[in-house]
N, C-alpha and C. Protein backbone atom coordinates (compact mmCIF):
# COMPACT_ATOMS: atom_id res chain seq x y z
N UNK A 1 107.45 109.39 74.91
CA UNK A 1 106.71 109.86 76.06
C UNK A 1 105.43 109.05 76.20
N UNK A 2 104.97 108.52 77.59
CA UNK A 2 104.09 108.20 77.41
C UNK A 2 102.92 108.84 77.95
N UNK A 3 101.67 108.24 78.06
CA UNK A 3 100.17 109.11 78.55
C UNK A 3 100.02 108.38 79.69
N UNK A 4 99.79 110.15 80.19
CA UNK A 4 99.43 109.83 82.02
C UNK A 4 97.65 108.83 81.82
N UNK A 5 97.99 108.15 82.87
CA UNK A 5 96.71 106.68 82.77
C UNK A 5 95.77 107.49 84.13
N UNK A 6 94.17 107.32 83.63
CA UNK A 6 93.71 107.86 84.39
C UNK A 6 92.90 105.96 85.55
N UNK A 7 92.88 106.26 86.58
CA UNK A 7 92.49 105.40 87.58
C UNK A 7 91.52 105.65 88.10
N UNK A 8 90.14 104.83 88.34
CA UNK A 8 89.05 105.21 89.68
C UNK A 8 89.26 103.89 90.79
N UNK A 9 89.25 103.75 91.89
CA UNK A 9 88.92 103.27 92.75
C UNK A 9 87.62 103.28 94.27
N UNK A 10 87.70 102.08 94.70
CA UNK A 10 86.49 102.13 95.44
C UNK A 10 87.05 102.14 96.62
N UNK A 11 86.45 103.15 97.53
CA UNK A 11 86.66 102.92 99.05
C UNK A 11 85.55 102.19 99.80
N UNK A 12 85.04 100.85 100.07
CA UNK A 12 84.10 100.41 100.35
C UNK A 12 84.66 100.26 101.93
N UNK A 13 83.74 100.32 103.21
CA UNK A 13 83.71 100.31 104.20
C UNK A 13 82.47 99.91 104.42
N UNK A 14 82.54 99.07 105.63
CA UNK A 14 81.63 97.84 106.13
C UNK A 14 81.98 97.31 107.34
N UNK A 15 80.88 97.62 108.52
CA UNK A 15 81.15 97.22 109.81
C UNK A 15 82.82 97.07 110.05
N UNK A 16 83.63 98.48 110.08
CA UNK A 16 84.91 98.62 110.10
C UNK A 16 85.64 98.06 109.61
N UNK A 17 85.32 97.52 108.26
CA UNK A 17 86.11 96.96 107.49
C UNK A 17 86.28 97.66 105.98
N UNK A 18 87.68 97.04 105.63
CA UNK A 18 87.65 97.66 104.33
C UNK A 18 87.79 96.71 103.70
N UNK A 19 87.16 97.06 102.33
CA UNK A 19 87.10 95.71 101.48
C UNK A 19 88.37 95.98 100.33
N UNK A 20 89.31 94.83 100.04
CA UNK A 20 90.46 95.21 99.22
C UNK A 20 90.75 94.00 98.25
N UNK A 21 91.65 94.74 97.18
CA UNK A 21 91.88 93.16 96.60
C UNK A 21 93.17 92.50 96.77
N UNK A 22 93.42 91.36 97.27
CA UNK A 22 94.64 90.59 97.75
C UNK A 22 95.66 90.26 96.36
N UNK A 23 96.55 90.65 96.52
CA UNK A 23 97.38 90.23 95.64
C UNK A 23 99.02 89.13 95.97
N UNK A 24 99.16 88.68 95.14
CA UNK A 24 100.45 88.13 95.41
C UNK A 24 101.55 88.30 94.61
N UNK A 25 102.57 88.29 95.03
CA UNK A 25 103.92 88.34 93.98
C UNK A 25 105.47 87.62 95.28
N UNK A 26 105.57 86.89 94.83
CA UNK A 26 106.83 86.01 94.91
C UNK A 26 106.58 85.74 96.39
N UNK A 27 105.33 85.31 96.82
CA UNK A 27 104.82 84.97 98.19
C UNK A 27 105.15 85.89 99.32
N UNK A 28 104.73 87.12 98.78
CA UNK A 28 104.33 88.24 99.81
C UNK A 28 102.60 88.72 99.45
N UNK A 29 101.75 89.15 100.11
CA UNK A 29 100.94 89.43 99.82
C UNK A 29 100.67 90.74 100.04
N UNK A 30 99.80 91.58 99.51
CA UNK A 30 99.69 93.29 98.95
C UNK A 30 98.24 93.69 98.92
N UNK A 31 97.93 94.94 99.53
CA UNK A 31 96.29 95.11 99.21
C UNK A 31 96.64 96.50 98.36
N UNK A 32 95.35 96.14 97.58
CA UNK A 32 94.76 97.27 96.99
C UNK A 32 93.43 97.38 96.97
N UNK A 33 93.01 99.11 96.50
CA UNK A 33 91.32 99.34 96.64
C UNK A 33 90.73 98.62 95.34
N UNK A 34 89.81 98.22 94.87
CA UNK A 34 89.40 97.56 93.88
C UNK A 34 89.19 99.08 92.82
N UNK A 35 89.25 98.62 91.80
CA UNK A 35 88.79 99.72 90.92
C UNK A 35 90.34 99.46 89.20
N UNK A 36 90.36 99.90 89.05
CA UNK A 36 91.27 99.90 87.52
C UNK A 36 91.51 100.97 86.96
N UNK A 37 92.17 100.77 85.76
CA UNK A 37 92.15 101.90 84.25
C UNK A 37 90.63 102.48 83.80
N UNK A 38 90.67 103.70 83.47
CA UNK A 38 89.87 104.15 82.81
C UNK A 38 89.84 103.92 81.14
N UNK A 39 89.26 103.48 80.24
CA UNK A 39 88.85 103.67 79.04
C UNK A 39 88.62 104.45 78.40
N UNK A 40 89.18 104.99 77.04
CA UNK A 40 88.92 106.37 76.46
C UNK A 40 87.34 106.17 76.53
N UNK A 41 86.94 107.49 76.60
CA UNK A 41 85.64 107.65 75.98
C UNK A 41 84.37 107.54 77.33
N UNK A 42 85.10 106.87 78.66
CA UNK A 42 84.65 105.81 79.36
C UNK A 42 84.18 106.78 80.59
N UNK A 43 83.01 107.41 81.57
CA UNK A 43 83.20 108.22 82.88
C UNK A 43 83.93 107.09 83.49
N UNK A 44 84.18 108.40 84.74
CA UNK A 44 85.13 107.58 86.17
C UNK A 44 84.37 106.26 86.49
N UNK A 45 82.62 107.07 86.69
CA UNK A 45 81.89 106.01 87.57
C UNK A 45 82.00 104.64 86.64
N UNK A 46 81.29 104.80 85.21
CA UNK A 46 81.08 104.04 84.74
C UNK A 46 82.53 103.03 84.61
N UNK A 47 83.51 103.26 84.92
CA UNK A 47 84.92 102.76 84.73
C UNK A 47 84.98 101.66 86.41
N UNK A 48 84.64 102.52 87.29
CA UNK A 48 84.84 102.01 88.55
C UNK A 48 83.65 100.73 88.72
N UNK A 49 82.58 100.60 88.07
CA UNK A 49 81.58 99.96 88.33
C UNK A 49 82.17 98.68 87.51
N UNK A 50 82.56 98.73 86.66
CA UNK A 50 82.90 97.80 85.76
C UNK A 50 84.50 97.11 86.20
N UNK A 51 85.30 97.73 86.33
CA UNK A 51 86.17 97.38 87.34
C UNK A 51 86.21 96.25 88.53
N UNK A 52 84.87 97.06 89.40
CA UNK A 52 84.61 96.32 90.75
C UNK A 52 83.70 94.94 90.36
N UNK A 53 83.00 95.07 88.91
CA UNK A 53 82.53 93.35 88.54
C UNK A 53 83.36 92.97 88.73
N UNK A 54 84.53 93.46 87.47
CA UNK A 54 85.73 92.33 87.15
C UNK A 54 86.84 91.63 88.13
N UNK A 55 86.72 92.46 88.96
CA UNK A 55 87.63 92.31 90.27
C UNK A 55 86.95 91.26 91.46
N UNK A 56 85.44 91.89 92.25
CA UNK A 56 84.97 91.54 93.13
C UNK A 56 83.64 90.55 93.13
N UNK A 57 83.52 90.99 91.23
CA UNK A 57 81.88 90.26 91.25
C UNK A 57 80.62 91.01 92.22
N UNK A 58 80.71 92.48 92.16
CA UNK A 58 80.15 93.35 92.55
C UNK A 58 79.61 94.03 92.05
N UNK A 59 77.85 94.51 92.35
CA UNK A 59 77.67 95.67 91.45
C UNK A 59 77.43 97.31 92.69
N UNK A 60 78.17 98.15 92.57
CA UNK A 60 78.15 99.36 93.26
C UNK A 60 77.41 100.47 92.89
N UNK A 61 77.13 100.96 94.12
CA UNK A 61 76.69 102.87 94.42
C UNK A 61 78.15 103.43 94.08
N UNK A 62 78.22 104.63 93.56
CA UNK A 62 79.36 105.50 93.85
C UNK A 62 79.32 106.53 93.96
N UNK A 63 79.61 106.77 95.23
CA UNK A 63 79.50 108.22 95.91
C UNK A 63 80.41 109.35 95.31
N UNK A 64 80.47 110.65 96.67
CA UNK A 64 81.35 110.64 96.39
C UNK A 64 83.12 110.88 96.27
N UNK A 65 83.94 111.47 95.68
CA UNK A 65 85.26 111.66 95.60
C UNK A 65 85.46 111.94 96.96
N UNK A 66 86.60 110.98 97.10
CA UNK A 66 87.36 110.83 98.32
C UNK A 66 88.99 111.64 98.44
N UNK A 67 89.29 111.26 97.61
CA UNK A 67 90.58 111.29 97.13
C UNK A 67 91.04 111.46 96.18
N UNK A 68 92.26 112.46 95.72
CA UNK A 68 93.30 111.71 94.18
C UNK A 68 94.58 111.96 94.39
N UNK A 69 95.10 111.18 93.94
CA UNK A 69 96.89 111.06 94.02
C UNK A 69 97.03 111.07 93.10
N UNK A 70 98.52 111.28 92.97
CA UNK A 70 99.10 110.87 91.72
C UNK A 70 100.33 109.72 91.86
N UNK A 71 100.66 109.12 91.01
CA UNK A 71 101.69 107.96 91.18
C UNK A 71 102.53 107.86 90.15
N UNK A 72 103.92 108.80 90.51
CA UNK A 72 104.81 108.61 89.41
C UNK A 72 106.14 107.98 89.70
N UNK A 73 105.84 107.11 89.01
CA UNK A 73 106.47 105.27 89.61
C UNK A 73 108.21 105.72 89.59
N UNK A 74 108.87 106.50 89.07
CA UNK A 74 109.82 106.90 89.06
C UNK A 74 110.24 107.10 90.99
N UNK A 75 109.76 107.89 91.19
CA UNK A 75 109.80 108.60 92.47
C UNK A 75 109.39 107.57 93.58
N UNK A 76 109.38 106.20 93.79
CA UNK A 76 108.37 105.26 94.34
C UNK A 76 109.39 103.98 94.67
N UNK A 77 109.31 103.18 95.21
CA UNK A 77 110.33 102.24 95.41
C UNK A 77 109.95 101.22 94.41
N UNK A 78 109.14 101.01 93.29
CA UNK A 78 109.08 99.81 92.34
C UNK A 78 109.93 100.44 91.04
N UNK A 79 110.37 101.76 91.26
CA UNK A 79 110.97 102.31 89.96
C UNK A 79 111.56 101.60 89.60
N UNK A 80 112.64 100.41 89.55
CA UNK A 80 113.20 99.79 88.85
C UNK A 80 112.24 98.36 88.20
N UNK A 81 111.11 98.46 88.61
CA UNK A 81 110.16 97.37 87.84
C UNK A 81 109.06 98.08 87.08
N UNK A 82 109.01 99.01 87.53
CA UNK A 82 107.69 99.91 86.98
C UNK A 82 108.43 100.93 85.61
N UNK A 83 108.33 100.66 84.81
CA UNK A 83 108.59 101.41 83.48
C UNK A 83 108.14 102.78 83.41
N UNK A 84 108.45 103.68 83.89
CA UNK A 84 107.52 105.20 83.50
C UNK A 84 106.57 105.09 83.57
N UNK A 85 105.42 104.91 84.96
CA UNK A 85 104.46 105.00 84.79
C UNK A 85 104.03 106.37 85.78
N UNK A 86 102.97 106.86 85.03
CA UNK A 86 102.30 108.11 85.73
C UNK A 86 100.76 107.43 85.51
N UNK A 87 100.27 107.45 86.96
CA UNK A 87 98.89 107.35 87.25
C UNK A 87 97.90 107.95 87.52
N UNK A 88 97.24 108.70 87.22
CA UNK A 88 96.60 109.45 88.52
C UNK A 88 95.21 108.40 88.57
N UNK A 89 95.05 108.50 90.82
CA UNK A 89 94.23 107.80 90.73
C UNK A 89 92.74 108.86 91.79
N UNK A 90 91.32 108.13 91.18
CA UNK A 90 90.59 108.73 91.58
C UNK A 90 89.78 108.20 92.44
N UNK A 91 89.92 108.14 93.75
CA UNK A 91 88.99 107.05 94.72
C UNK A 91 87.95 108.05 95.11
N UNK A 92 86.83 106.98 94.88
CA UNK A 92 85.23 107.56 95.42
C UNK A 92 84.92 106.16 96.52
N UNK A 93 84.30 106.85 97.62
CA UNK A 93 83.71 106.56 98.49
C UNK A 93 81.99 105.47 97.47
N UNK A 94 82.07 103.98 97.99
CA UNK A 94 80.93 103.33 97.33
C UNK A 94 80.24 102.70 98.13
N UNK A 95 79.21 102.29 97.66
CA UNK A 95 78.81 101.03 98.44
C UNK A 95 78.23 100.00 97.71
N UNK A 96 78.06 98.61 98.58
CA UNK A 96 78.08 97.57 97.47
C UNK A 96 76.23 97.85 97.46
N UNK A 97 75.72 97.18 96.60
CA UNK A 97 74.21 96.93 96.30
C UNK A 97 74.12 95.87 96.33
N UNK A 98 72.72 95.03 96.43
CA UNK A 98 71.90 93.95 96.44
C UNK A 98 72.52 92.83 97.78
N UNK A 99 73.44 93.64 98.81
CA UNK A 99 73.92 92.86 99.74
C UNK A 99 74.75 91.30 98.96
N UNK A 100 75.34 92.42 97.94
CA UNK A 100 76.10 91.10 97.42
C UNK A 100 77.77 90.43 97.93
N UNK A 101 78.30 89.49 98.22
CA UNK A 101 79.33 89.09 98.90
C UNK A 101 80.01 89.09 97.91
N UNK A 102 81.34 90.51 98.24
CA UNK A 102 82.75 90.20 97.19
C UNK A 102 82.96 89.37 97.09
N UNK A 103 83.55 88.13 95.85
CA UNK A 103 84.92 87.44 95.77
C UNK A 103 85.70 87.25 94.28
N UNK A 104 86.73 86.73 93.89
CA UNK A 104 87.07 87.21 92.94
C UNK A 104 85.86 86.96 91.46
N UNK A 105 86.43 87.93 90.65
CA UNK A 105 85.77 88.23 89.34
C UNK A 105 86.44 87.16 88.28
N UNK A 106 85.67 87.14 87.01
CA UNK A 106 86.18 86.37 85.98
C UNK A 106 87.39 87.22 85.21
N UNK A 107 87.70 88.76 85.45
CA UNK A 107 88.70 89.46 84.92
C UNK A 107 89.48 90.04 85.98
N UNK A 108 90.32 89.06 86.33
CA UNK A 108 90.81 89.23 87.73
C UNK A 108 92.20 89.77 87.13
N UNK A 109 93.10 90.19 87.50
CA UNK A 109 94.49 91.00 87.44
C UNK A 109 95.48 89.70 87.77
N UNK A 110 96.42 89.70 87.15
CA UNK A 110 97.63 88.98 87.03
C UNK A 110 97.70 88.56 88.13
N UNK A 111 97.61 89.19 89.61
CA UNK A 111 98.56 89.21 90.78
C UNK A 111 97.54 88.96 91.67
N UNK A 112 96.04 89.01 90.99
CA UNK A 112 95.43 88.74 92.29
C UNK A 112 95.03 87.84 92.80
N UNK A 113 94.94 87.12 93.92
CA UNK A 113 94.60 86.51 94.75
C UNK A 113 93.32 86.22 95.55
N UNK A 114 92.94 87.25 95.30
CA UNK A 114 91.31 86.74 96.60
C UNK A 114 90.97 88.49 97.25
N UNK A 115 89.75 88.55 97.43
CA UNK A 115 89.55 89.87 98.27
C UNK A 115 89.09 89.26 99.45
N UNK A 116 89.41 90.92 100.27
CA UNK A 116 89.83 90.39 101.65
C UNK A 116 88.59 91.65 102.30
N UNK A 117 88.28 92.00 103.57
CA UNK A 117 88.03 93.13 104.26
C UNK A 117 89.10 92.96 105.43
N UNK A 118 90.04 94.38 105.13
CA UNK A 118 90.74 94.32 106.41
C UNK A 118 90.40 95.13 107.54
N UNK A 119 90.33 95.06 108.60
CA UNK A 119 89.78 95.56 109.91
C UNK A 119 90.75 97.17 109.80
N UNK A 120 89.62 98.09 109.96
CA UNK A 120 90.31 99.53 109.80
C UNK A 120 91.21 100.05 110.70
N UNK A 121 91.13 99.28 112.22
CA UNK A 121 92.39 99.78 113.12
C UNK A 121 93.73 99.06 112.97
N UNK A 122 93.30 98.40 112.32
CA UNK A 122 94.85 97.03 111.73
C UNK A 122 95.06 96.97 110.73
N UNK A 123 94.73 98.63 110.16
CA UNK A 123 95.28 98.96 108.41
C UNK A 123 97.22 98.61 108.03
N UNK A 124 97.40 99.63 109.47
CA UNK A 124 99.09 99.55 108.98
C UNK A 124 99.38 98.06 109.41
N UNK A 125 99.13 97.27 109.64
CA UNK A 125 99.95 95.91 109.62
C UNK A 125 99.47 95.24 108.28
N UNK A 126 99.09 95.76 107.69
CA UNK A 126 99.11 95.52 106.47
C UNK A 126 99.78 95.83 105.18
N UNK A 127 100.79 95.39 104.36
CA UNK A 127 101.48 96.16 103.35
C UNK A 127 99.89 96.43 102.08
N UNK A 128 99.54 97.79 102.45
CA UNK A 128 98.59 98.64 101.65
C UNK A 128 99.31 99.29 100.65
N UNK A 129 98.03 99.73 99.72
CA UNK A 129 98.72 100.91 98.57
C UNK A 129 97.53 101.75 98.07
N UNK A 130 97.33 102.62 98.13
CA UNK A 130 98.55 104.20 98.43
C UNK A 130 98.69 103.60 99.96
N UNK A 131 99.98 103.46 100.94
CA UNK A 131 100.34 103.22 102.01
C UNK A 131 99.67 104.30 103.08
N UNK A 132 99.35 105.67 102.65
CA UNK A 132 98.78 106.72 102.78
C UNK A 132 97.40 106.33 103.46
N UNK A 133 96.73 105.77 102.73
CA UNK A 133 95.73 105.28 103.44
C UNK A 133 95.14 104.75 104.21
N UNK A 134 96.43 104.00 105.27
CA UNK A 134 96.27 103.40 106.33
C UNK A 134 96.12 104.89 107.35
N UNK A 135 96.79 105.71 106.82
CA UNK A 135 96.53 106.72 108.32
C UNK A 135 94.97 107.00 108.22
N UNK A 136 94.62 107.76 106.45
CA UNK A 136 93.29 108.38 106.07
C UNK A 136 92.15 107.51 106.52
N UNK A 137 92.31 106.24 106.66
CA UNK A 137 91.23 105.26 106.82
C UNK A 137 91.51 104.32 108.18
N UNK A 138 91.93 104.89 109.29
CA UNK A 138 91.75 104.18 110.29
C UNK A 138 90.65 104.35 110.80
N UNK A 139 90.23 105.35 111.21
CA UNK A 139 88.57 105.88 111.80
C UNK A 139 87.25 105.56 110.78
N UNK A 140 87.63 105.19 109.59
CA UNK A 140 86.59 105.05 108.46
C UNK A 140 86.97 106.49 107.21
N UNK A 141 85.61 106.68 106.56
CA UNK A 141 85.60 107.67 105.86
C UNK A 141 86.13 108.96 106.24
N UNK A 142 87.05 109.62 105.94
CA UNK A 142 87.33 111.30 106.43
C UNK A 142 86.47 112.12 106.29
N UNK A 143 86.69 113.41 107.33
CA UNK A 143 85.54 114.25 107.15
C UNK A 143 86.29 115.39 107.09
N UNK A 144 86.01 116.60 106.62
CA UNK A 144 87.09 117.63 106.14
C UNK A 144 88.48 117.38 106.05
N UNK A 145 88.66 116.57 104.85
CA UNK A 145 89.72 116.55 104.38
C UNK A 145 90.37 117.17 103.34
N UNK A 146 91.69 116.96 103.06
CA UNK A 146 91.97 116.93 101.89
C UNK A 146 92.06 116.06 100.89
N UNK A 147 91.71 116.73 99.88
CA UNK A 147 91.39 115.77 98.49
C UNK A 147 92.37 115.04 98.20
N UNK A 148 93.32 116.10 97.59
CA UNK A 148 94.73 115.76 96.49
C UNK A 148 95.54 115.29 97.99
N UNK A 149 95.86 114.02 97.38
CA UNK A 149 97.26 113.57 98.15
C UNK A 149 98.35 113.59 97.59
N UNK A 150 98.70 113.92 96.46
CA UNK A 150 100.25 114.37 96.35
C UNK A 150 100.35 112.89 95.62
N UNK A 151 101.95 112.71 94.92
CA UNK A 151 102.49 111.69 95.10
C UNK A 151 102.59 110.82 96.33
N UNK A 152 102.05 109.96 95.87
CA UNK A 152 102.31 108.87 97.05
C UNK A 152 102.42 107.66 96.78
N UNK A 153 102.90 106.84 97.60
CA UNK A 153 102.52 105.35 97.42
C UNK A 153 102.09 104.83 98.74
């Protein structure tokens, strides 16, 4: 059996943009929110801040909680590449500090490619993940929402 992996991510928004990290795999390209694994021992924030160096070369505010899903890769269309994984992930609403310009980090992820800001009304022409979030984030930040999104991708 293995241990559910805990996740923080950043929802950064900026003159209707969202800021994401570009990934590639077999020349398709993929966004995700910046943020990673949590570390035993480690808070969310302090996990997400350190994350968004390694990723964006960013140092962040983190607001707060936006969201949490869960992601159990079984139930998901990568199940046959994804080994049993259970995620849960925790996105907080951030913002960047010192007006610093994302681009990639020196602990960049296997797959990634470059960060991007994608324009928030031209979320869904984008292959996103949680895919979910193209509806939650077309207008920007939500306002009485709901938290827990369920399984999703």
């Amino acid at each position: 059996m293995r241990a559910i992996r805990n996740s923080a991510k950043a929802i950064i928004i900026r003159d209707k943009k969202l800021l994401v990290i570009k990934n590639t795999t077999n020349g398709a390209n993929w966004y995700i929110l910046p943020g990673g694994g949590q570390n035993h021992g480690e808070p969310l924030e302090e996990t997400l801040k350190r994350e968004c160096m390694e990723e964006a070369s960013i140092l962040i505010e983190v607001g707060d909680i936006v969201f949490i899903r869960d992601y159990i890769s079984e139930n998901h269309q990568f199940a046959k590449t994804e080994n049993k994984v259970h995620q849960v992930e925790f996105m907080f609403g951030c913002f960047i500090l010192n007006n610093t310009e994302p681009k990639c980090g020196e602990l960049t992820d296997k797959w990634q490619t470059g960060i991007e800001w994608l324009p928030l009304a031209q979320l869904s022409e984008f292959d996103l993940y949680p895919s979910v979030l193209k509806e939650f984030l077309s207008n920007g930040l939500p306002v009485n929402h709901s938290i827990y999104l369920g399984d999703t991708n």
